[in-house]
Structure formats: structure tokens, C-alpha cells
Protein backbone atom coordinates (compact mmCIF):
# COMPACT_ATOMS: atom_id res chain seq x y z
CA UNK A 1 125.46 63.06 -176.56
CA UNK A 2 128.05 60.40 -175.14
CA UNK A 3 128.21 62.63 -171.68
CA UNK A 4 123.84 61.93 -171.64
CA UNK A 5 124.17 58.66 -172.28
CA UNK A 6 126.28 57.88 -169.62
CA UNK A 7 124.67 60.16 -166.90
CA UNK A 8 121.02 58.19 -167.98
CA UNK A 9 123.29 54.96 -167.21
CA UNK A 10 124.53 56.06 -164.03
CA UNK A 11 120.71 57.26 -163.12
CA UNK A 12 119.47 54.04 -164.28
CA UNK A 13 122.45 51.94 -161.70
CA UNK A 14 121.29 53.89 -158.96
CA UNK A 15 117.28 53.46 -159.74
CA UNK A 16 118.30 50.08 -159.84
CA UNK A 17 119.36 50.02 -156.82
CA UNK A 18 116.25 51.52 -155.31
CA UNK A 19 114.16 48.68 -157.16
CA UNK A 20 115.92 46.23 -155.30
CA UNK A 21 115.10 47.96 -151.93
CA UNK A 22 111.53 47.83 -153.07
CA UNK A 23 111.56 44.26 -153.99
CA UNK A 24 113.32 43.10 -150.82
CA UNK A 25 111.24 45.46 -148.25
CA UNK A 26 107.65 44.72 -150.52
CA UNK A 27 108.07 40.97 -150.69
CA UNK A 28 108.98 40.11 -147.16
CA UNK A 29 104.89 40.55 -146.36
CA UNK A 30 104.29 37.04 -147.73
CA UNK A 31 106.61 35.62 -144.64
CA UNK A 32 105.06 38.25 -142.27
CA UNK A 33 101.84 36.89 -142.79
CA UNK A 34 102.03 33.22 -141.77
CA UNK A 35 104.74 34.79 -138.80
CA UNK A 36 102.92 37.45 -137.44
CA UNK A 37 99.66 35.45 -137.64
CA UNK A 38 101.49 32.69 -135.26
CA UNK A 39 102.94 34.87 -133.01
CA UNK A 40 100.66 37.47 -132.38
CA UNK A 41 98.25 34.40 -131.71
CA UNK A 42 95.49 35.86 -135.00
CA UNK A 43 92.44 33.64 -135.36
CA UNK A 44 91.89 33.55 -139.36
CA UNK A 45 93.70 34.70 -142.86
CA UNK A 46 91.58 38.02 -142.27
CA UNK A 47 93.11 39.18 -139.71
CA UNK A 48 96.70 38.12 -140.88
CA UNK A 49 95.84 39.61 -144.34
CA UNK A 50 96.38 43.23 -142.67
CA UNK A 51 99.83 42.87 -143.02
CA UNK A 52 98.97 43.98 -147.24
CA UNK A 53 96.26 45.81 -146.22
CA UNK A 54 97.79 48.14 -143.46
CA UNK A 55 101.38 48.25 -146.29
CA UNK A 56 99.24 48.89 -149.24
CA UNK A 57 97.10 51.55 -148.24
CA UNK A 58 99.61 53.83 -147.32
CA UNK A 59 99.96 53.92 -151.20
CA UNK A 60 96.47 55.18 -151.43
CA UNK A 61 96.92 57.89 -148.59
CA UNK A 62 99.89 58.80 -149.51
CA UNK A 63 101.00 59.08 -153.03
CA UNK A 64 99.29 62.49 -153.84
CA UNK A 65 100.62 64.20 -150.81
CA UNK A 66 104.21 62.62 -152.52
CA UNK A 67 104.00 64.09 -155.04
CA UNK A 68 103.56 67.82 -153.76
CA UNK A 69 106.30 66.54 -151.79
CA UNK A 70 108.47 66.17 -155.24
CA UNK A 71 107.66 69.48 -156.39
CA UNK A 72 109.45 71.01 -153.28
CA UNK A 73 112.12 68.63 -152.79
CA UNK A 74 112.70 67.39 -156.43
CA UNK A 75 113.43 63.50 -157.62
CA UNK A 76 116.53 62.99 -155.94
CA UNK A 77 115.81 64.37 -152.27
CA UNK A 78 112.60 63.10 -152.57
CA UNK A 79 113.73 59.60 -153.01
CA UNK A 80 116.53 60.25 -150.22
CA UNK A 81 113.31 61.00 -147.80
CA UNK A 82 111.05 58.27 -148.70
CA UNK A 83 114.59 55.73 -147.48
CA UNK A 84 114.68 57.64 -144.40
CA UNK A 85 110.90 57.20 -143.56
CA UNK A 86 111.15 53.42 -144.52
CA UNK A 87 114.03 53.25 -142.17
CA UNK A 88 111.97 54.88 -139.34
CA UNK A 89 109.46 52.00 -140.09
CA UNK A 90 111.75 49.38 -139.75
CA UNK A 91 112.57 50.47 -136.10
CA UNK A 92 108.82 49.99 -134.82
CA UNK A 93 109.67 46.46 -135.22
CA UNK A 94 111.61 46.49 -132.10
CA UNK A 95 108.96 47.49 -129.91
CA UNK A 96 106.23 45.60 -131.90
CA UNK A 97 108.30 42.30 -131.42
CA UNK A 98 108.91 43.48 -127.96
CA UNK A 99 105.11 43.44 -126.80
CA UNK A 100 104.10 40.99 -129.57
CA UNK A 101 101.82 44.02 -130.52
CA UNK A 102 100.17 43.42 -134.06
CA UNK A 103 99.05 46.47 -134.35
CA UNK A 104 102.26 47.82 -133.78
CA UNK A 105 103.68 45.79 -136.36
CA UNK A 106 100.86 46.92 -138.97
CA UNK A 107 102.10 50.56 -138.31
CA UNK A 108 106.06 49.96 -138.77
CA UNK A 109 104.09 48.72 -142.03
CA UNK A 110 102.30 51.51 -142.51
CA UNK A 111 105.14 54.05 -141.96
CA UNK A 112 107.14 51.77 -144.45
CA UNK A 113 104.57 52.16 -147.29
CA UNK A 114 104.49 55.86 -146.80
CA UNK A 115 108.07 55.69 -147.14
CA UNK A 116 107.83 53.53 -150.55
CA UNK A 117 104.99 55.53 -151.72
CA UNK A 118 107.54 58.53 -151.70
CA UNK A 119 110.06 56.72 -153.43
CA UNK A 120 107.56 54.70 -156.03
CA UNK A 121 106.17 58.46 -156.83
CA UNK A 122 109.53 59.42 -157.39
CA UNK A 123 111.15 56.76 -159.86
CA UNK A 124 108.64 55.14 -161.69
CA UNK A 125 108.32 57.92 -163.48
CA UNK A 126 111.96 59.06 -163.49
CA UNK A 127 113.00 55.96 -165.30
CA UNK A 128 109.85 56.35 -167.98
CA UNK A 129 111.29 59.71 -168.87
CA UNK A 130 115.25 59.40 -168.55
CA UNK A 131 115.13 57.85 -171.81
CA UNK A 132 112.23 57.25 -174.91
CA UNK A 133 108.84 56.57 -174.05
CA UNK A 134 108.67 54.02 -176.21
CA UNK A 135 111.36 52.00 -174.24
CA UNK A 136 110.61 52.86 -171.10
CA UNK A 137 108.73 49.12 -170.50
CA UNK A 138 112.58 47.57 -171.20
CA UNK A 139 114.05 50.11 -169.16
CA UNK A 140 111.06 48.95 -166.29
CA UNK A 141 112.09 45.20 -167.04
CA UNK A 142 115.63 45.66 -166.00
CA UNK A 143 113.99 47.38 -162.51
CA UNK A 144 111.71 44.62 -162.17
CA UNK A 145 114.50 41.98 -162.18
CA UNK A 146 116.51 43.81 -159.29
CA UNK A 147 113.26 44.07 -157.73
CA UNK A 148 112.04 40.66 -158.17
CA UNK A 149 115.58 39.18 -157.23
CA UNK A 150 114.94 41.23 -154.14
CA UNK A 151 112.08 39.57 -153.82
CA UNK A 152 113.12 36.33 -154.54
CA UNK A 153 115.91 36.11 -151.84
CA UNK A 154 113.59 38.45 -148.95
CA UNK A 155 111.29 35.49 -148.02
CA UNK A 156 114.51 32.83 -147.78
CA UNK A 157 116.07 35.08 -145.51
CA UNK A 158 113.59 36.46 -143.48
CA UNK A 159 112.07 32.87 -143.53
CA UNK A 160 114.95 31.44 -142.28
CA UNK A 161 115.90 33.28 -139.75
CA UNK A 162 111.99 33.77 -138.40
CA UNK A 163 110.18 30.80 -139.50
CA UNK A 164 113.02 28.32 -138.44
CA UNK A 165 111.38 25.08 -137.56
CA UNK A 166 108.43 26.83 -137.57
CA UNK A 167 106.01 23.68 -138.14
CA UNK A 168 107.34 22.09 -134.84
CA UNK A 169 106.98 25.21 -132.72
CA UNK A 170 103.47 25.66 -134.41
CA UNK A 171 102.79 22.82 -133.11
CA UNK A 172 104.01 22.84 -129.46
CA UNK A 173 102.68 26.45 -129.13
CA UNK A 174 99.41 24.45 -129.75
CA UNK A 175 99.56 21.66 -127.64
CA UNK A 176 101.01 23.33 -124.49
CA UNK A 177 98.32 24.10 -121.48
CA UNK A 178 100.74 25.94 -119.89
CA UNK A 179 100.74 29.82 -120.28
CA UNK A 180 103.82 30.68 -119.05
CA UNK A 181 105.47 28.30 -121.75
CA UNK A 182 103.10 29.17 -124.42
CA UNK A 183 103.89 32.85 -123.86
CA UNK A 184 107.87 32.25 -123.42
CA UNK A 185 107.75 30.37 -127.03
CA UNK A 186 105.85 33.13 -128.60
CA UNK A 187 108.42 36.15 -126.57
CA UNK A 188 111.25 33.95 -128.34
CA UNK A 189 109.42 33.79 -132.37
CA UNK A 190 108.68 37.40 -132.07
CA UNK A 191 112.14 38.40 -130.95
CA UNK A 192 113.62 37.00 -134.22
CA UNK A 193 112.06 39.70 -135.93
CA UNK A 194 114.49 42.16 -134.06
CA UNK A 195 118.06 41.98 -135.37
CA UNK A 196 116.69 41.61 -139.56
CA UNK A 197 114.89 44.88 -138.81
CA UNK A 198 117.29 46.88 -137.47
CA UNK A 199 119.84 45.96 -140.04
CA UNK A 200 117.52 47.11 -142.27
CA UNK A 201 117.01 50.62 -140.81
CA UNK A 202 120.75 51.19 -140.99
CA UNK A 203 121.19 50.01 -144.56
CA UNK A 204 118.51 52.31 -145.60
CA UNK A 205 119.84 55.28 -143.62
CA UNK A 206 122.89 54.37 -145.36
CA UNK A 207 121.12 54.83 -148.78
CA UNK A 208 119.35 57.50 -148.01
CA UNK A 209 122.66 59.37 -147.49
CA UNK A 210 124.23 57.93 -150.57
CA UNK A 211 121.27 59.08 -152.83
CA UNK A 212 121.74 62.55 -151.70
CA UNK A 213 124.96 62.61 -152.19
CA UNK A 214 124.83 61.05 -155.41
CA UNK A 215 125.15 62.84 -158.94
CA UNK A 216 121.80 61.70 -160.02
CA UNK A 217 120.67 64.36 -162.74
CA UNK A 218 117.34 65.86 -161.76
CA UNK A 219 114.09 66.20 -164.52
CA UNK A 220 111.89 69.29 -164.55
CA UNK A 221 108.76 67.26 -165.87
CA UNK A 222 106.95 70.51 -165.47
CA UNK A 223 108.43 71.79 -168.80
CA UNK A 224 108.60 68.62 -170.59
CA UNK A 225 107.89 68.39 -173.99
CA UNK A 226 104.32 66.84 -174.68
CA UNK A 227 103.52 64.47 -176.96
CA UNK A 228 99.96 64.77 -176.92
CA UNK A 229 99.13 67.78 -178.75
CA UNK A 230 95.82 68.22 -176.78
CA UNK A 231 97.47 67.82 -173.93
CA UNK A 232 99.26 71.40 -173.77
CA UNK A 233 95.52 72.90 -173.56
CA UNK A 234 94.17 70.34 -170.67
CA UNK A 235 93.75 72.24 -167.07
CA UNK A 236 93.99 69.33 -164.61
CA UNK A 237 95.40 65.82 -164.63
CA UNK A 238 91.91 64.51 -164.40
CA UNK A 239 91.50 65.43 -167.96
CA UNK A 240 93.09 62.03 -169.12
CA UNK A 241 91.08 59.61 -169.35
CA UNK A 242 93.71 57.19 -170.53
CA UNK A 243 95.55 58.07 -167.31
CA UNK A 244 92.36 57.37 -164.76
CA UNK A 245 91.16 54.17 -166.56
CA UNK A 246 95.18 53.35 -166.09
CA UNK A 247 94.89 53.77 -162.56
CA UNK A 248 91.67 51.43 -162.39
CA UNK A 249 94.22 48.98 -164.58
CA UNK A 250 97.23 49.40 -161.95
CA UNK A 251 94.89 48.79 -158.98
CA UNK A 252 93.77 45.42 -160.53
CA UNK A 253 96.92 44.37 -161.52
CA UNK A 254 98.56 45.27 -157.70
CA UNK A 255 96.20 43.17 -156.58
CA UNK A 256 96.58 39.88 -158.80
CA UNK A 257 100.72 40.40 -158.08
CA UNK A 258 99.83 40.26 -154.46
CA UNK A 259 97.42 37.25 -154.55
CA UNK A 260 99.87 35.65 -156.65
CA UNK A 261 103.03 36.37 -154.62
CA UNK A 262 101.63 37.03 -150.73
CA UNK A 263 98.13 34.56 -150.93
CA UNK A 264 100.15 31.42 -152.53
CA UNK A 265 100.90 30.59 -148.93
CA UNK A 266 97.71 30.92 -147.79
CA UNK A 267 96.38 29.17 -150.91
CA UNK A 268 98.14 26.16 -149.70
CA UNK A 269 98.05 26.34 -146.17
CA UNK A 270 94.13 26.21 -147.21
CA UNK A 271 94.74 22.69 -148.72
CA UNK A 272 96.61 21.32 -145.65
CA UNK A 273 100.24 21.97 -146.84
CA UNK A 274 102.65 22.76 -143.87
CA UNK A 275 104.16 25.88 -142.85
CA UNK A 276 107.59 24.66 -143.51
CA UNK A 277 106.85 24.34 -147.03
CA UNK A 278 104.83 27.32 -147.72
CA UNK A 279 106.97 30.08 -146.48
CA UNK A 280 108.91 29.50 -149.41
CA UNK A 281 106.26 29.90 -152.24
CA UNK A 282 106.45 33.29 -153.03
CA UNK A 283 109.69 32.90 -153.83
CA UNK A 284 108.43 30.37 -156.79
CA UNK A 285 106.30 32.98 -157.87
CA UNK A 286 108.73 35.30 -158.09
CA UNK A 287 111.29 33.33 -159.71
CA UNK A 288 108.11 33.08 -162.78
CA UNK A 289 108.20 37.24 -162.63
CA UNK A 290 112.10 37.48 -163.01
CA UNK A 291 111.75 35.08 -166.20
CA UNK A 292 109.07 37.69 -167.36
CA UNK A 293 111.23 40.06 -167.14
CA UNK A 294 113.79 39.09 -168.86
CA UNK A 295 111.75 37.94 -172.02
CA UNK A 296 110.33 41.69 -171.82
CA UNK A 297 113.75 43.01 -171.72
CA UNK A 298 114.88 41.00 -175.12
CA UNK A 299 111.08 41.60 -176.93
CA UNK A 300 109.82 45.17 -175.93
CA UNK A 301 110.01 47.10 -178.28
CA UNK A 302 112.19 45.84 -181.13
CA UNK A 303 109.48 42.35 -181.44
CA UNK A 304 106.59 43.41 -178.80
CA UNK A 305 104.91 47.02 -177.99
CA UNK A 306 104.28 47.43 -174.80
CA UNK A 307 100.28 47.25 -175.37
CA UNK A 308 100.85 43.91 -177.06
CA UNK A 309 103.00 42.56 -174.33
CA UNK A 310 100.24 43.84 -172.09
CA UNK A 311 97.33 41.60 -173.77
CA UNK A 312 99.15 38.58 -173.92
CA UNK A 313 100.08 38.91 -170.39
CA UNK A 314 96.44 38.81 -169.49
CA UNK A 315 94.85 36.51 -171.34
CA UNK A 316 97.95 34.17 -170.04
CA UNK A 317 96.41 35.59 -166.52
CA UNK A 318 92.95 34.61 -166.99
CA UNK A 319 94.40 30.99 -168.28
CA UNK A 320 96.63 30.25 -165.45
CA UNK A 321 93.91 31.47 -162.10
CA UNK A 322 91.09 29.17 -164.58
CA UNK A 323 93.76 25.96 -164.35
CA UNK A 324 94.51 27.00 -160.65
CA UNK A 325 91.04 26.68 -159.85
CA UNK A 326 89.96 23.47 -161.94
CA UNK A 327 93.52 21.49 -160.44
CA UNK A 328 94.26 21.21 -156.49
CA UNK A 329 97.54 20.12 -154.61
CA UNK A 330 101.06 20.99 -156.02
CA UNK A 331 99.49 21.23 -159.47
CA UNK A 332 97.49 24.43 -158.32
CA UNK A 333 100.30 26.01 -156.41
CA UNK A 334 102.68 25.46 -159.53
CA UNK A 335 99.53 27.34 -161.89
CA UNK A 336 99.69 30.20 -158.87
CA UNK A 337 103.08 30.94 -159.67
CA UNK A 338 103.11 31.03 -162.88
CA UNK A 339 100.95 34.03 -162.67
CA UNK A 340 103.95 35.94 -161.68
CA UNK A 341 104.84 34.98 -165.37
CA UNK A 342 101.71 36.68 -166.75
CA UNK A 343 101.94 40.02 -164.55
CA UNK A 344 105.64 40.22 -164.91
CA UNK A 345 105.51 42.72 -168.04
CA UNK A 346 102.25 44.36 -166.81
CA UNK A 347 103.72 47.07 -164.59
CA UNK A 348 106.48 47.89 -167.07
CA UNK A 349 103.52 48.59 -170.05
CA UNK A 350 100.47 50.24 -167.76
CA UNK A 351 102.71 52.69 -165.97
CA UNK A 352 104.23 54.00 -169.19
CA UNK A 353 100.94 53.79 -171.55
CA UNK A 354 99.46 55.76 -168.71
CA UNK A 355 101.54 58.75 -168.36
CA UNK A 356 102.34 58.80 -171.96
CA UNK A 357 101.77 62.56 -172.75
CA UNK A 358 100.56 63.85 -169.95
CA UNK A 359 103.64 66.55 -169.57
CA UNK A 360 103.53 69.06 -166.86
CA UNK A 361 101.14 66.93 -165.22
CA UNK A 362 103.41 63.68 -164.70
CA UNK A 363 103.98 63.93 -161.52
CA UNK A 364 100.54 64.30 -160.33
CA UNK A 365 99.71 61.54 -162.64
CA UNK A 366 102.45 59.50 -161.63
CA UNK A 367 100.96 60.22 -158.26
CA UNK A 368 97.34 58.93 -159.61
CA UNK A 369 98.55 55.58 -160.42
CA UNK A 370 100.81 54.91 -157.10
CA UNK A 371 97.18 54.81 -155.27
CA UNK A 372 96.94 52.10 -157.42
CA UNK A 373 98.85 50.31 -155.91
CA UNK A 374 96.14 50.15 -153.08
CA UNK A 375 94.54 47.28 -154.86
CA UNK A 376 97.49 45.31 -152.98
CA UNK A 377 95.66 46.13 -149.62
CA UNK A 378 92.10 45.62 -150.88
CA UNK A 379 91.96 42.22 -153.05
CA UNK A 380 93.70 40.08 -150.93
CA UNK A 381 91.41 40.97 -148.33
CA UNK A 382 88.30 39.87 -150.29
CA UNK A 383 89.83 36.85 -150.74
CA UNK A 384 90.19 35.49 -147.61
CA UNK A 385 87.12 36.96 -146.37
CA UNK A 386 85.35 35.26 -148.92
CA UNK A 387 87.21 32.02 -148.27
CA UNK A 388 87.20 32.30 -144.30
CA UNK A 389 83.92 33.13 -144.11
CA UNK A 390 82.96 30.07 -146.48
CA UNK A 391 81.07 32.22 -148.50
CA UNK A 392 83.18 30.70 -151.24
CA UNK A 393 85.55 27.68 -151.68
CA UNK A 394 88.81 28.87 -151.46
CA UNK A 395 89.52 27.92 -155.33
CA UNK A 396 86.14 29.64 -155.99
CA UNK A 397 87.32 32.80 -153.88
CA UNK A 398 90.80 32.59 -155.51
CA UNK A 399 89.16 32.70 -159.45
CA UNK A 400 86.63 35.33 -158.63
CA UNK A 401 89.44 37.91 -157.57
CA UNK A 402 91.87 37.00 -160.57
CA UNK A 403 89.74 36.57 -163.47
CA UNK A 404 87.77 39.95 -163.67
CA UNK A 405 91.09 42.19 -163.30
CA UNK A 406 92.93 39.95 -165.77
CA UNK A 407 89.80 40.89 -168.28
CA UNK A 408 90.02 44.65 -167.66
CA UNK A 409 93.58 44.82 -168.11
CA UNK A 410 92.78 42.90 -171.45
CA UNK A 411 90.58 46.15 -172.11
CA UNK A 412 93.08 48.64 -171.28
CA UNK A 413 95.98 46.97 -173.06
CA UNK A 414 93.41 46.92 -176.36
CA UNK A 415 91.57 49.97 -176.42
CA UNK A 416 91.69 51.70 -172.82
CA UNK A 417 95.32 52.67 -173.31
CA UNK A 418 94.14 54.87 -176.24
CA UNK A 419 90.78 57.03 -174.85
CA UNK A 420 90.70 60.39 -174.69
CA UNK A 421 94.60 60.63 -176.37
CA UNK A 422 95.11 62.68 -180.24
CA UNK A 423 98.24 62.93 -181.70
């Protein structure tokens, strides 16, 4: 019993770890976009807004194909992979940066969200099942705060060593009528991409070859106990409905993190704040998620279920995006980051509630709700289409993309959690 206990700690130092390579690697895209949009010379937020788009959609493309992957190659290989992949991602920076090539860049993105879809596939569910369902949300929270530290410190280094002075050569890259200059100061912005990136690809290498050499015990899912009793006679993972309405629940939730996290900056660029300032708001939001966290760590279970951590999460959702939109200035931004508040516990309750009991079929499931994560790519985008092409204010466009998901999760974490399941 003491020999388990220690092995699920060790699993759970090493998961860690991985979180934190999430978090770093997933939250740089909110200083990619106001870079990449500069450099690369992009005329609106639609275009930059590809940066989540072209990283989140290799979720949706490739999450099922991960997890046959798992099935061959079990957790810990499989995780060992997805590193490598991300590292070969990192490296099409260097020629990206080289020929200031944005669509380059979008596929080094690409490649690293295949990467992360392997490893998301992989220990999401790993760190549900290593110990009781019915802790696995706590066990989540004390991911999400090496992820969102990650997080937190990715857009102060990578906007300090990109976006240096960034306002002033912003602003001579605009007033310039000379090409050669213009196109010497944008050779020199995109360059400072180079170095971050390929220290990246070596630390993951690195971890890639320390995961496989790592004692991290492997699960066989496939002959895991149920705890759905109907579930031992269901044929297919689409015969959950709890788990497909989940999926609809992660997708809308991916999407409010992003617009909360990646769009802040955008959000207040929109209002006339200045590039020097706004690189750095992610971070706030961020900082709001790790606090989440670590209230979900001391309250889930032993004072809050996960589903009732879950509701209060978005009803605090649809409070904070309705005070975004009726305040402007520093007031708004502050409401914007909060959110990271609200949807700090929500990935640590849906993912859990959704492959509760679905045994034999959790990796497939688990598999299900990484496309999910798709809503990253897709609701972003909507926003700043609506915004840029003034089909909405960009308060209005902001509210209409927040408030509806924050209602369905409301459903889910009330009654959708539940459909289809007996005990």
C-alpha cells in the first residue's frame, strides 16, 4: 500500500512536470500574436488570430489518431513522443524567423499542437485514474498550477526578449519610407524569435529522453474496473452521452480560457492601450487561474464536488464577461482577467465528470474531449472577426462569445454531467 502510494507520487512529480511544459509552450501564443502580427507585417486581429487557430486545431485533427497511438505505444512512450514532436516544432521557428514566413510559423504551431495533443491524450487521463475519481479535480489543480505558473512566466520571457521596446520599433517600422530599413528592422524582430526556440527544442528532447527512461508505472485502462454498471454492456464510446455533451462543455470552456488569456491583449490594444503594456496581460490573467487553483486544491472534495465547483465557476463567468462589457479602460481589462479566476477549476471538474465510468473506453474518450480543445482555435476567431469586421463593438463581440459557453457549462455542471449515466 505504502510502495503505491509513493509510485502514484512519483507519477504525479513527473506529470507535473509535463503540465508545466504545457503551460509554458500553450501560453506563449498570447505574445506571438501581437509579435508575429508586427513582424510578418498582418493587416488585422484575423489574420494574427491564426496563431490559436493553426495551435488549436491540431487538437481537433489529432487527438483520435493519439489515442490509437497510446494503445500501441502505451502512456509513458506515448508522452515521450508527443515531447519529441513538440521539439521538432520548435525548430521550424528558425526558418520561419529566417524568411519572416507566417505561414511557416503557423506550422511550427501546428506540429507543436500535434505534439501536445499526444501528450494532453496521454495525461489528462493518467492523472484522473492514478488515484480516486472523486479526487481527481485536486489532483488536476495541482497540474494546473505548474501549468499556469508556466504560463505565467512564458509571456515575461518571451516578451522580453521579443517584444523589447516594441512600442518604439512599432512605431519607426511605421513611419519609415524606406524599404530597405523597414525590412532590416523587421529581419532583426523576427530573428529574436531564434535562440528562445531552439532552447526549447533541446529542453524538450531532453525530456523526452528522461520520460522514457523514467519509472513511471503504466495503466491498462482497457481492463479497468467500471463504475458505471451499464457501462460494461455499451459497444462504442459514443454511447455516453455524458461524455459527448462533455466534449461540447470542454470546447466552450477552451475557448473562454483562450479569449481570456490570448484576446486580453487584443481587447486592449482595441481601446488604444500600447503594446508595451499589453504583452504582459495574459500574465494577469493567469496569475487569477493559479489563485483558482489553489482554492480548488484546499475545497475539492472535502468542502466542494467537483460539479459544484463547476457551477459556481460559471455563473462567476457569465458575471465577470457582463462587467467587462458594461466597464471600459483598465476596469475592463482587470474584469478580463479575472475570468481566469472563474475557468480555473473548470478543466479539473469537466475532464473528470466526463470520463467518469467510461472504462475500457477512456482512452478513446479521453481522446473525444482533447478535440475539445479545438474551441481554442475557433472562438477567438469569431471574435475578432466580429470585431474587425465591425459587425460588432468589440465589447459587444467580446460578451457574445463568453456568455453563451459560460451558460452551457452551467448546464453540464447541473444536469449534463449526469445523462445517460446509472449506477
Amino acid at each position: 500500500m505504502q510502495s503505491a502510494k509513493k509510485e502514484n507520487q512519483y507519477a504525479i512529480i513527473i506529470i507535473g512536470i509535463l503540465f508545466f511544459v504545457f503551460g509554458f509552450v500553450t501560453w506563449l501564443n498570447g505574445t506571438l500574436i501581437p509579435f508575429l502580427k508586427l513582424a510578418c507585417q498582418l493587416n488585422n486581429d484575423i489574420q494574427a488570430f491564426f496563431v490559436t487557430f493553426a495551435f488549436y486545431m491540431a487538437y481537433f485533427f489529432l487527438a483520435i489518431p493519439s489515442s490509437m497511438i497510446l494503445k500501441k505505444t502505451g502512456f509513458k512512450n506515448g508522452m515521450s513522443l508527443g515531447l519529441l514532436v513538440m521539439a521538432v516544432g520548435s525548430i521550424v521557428f528558425v526558418p520561419a524567423a529566417n524568411s519572416r514566413s507566417f505561414g511557416l510559423f503557423l506550422t511550427g504551431l501546428f506540429i507543436q499542437g500535434m505534439g501536445l495533443a499526444l501528450l494532453q491524450t496521454a495525461s489528462n487521463p493518467y492523472i484522473s485514474i492514478i488515484g480516486p475519481i472523486e479526487s481527481a479535480a485536486k489532483r488536476i489543480s495541482i497540474m494546473g498550477i505548474c501549468n499556469k505558473i508556466a504560463g505565467m512566466l512564458s509571456p515575461i520571457i518571451l516578451g522580453a526578449l521579443v517584444l523589447k521596446n516594441a512600442g518604439s520599433i512599432e512605431l519607426a517600422i511605421g513611419q519609415t519610407n524606406d524599404p530597405a530599413v523597414k525590412e532590416s528592422l523587421l529581419n532583426e524582430l523576427a530573428g529574436r524569435v531564434i535562440t528562445p526556440y531552439i532552447v526549447m527544442a533541446v529542453v524538450l528532447v531532453l525530456l523526452a529522453f528522461m520520460i522514457k527512461k523514467s519509472a513511471l508505472p503504466e495503466i491498462d485502462t482497457d481492463k479497468e474496473d467500471v463504475t458505471d454498471k451499464s457501462a460494461i454492456e455499451k459497444h462504442s464510446v459514443f454511447a455516453f452521452p455524458h461524455l459527448l455533451l462533455g466534449v461540447l462543455c470542454l470546447f466552450l470552456y477552451v475557448g473562454a480560457e483562450v479569449m481570456a488569456g490570448d484576446a486580453i491583449g487584443a481587447y486592449g490594444r482595441e481601446m488604444g492601450m500600447p503594446l508595451d503594456e499589453t504583452k504582459y496581460f495574459t500574465t494577469f490573467t493567469l496569475f487569477s487561474m493559479l489563485l483558482g487553483y489553489i482554492i480548488g486544491i484546499f475545497t475539492i472534495p472535502k468542502h466542494l464536488t467537483q460539479q459544484k465547483a463547476l457551477a459556481i465557476s460559471a455563473v462567476s463567468g457569465i458575471v465577470f464577461s457582463l462587467l467587462a462589457f458594461a466597464t471600459t479602460g483598465y476596469l475592463a481589462i482587470s474584469f478580463i482577467a479575472l475570468l481566469g479566476l472563474s475557468n480555473a477549476l473548470m478543466w479539473p471538474a469537466i475532464f473528470p465528470l466526463a470520463i467518469s465510468g467510461l472504462g475500457r473506453f477512456t482512452k478513446t474518450g479521453s481522446a473525444l474531449l482533447i478535440t475539445g480543445i479545438a474551441g481554442g482555435a475557433i472562438i477567438p476567431l469569431l471574435y475578432t472577426t466580429l470585431k474587425d469586421k465591425e459587425i460588432l463593438s468589440n465589447s459587444m463581440s467580446f460578451m457574445v462569445c463568453m456568455v453563451p459557453a459560460y451558460l452551457y457549462i452551467l448546464y453540464y455542471a447541473v444536469s449534463g454531467y449526469k445523462v445517460g449515466k446509472t449506477v
